[in-house]
C-alpha atoms as a PDB file:
ATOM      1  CA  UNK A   1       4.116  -9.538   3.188  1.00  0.00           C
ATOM      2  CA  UNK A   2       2.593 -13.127   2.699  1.00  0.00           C
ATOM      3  CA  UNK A   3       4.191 -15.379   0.554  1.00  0.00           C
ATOM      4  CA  UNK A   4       1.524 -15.385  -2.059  1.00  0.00           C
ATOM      5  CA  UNK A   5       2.059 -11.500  -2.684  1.00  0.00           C
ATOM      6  CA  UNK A   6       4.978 -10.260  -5.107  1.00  0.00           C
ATOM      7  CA  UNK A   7       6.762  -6.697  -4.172  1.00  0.00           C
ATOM      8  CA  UNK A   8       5.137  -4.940  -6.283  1.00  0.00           C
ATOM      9  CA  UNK A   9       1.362  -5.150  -4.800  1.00  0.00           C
ATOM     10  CA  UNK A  10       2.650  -5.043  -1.480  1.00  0.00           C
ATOM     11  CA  UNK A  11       4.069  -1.390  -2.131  1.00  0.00           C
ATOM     12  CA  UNK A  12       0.842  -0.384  -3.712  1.00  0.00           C
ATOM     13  CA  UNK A  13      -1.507  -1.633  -0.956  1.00  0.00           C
ATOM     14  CA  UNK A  14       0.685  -0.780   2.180  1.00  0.00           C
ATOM     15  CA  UNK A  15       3.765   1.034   1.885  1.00  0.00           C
ATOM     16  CA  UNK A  16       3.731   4.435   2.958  1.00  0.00           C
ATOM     17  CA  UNK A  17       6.227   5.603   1.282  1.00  0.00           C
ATOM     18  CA  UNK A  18       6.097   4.330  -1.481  1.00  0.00           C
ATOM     19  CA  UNK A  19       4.647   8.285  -2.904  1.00  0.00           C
ATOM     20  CA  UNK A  20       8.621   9.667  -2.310  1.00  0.00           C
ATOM     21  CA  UNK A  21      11.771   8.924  -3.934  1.00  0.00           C
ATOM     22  CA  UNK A  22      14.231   7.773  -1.191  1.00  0.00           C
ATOM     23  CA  UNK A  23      16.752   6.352  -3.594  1.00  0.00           C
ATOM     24  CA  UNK A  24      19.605   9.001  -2.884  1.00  0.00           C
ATOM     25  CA  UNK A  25      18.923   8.341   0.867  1.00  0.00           C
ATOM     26  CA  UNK A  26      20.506   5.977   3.527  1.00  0.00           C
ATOM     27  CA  UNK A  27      18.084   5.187   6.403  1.00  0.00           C
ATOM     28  CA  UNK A  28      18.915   3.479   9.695  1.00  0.00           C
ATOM     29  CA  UNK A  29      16.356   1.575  11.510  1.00  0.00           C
ATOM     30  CA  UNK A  30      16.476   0.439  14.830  1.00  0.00           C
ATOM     31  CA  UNK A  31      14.138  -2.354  15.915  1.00  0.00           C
ATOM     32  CA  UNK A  32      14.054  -3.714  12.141  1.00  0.00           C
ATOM     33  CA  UNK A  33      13.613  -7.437  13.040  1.00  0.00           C
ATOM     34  CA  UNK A  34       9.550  -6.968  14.213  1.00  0.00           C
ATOM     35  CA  UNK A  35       7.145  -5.132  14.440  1.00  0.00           C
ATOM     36  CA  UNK A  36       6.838  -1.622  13.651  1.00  0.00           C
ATOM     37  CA  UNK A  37      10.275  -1.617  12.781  1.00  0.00           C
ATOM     38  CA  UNK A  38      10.373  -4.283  10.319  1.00  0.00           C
ATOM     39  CA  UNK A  39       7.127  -2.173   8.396  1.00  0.00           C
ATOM     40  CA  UNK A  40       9.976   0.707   8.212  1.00  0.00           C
ATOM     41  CA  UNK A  41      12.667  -0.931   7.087  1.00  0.00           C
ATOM     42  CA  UNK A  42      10.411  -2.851   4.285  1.00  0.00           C
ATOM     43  CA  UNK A  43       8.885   0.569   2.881  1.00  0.00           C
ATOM     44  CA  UNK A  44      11.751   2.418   2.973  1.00  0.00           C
ATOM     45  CA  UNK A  45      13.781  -0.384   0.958  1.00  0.00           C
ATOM     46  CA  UNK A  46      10.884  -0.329  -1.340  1.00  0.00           C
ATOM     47  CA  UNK A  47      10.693   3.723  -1.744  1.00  0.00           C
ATOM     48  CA  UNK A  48      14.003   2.871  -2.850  1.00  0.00           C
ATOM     49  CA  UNK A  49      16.160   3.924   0.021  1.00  0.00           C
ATOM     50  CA  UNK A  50      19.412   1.955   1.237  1.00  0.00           C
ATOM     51  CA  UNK A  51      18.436   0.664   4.286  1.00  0.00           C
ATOM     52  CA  UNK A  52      21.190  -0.109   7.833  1.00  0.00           C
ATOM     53  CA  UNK A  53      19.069  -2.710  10.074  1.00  0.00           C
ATOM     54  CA  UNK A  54      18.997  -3.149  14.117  1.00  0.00           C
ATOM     55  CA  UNK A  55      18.254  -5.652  15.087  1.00  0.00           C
ATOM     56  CA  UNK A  56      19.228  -7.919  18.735  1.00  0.00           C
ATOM     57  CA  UNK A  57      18.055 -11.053  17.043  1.00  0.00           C
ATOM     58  CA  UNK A  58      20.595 -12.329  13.985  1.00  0.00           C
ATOM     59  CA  UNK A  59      17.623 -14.597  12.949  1.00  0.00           C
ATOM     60  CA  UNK A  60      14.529 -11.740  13.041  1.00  0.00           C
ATOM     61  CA  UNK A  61      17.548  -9.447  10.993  1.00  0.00           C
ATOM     62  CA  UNK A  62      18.280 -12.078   8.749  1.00  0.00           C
ATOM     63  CA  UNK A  63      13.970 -12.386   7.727  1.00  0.00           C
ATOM     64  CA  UNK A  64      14.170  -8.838   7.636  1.00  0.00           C
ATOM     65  CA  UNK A  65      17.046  -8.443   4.815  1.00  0.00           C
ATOM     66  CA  UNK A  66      14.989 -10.920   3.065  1.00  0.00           C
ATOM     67  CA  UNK A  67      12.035  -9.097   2.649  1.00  0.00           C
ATOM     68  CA  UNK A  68      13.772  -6.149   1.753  1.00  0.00           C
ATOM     69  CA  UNK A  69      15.960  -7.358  -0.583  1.00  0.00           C
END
């Protein structure tokens, strides 16, 4: 998500999941700090689900929680 783009249009251009309801759900994501696993964690926070992050890097986690929170 650049820094320039608010939640709300990032979810409507890219998140694919943003078409279910995931806010009864509790996903775990392993890999969250990069990569494909960051893109997870993001659009499942955004489809509303509470997210648990893996990560082995505190500082790629900690980026991570950012964006999703």
């Amino acid at each position: 998500m650049t820094s320039s783009m608010d939640k709300s249009e990032f979810k409507q251009l890219v998140c694919p999941l943003s078409s279910f309801d995931l806010s009864k759900k509790h996903i775990v994501v392993t890999g969250g700090g990069r990569g494909l696993g960051q893109g997870i964690a993001l659009s499942a926070a955004l489809a509303g689900a509470t997210v648990t992050i893996i990560s082995r890097s505190t500082d790629e986690l900690n980026s991570t929680v950012k964006l999703c929170a």
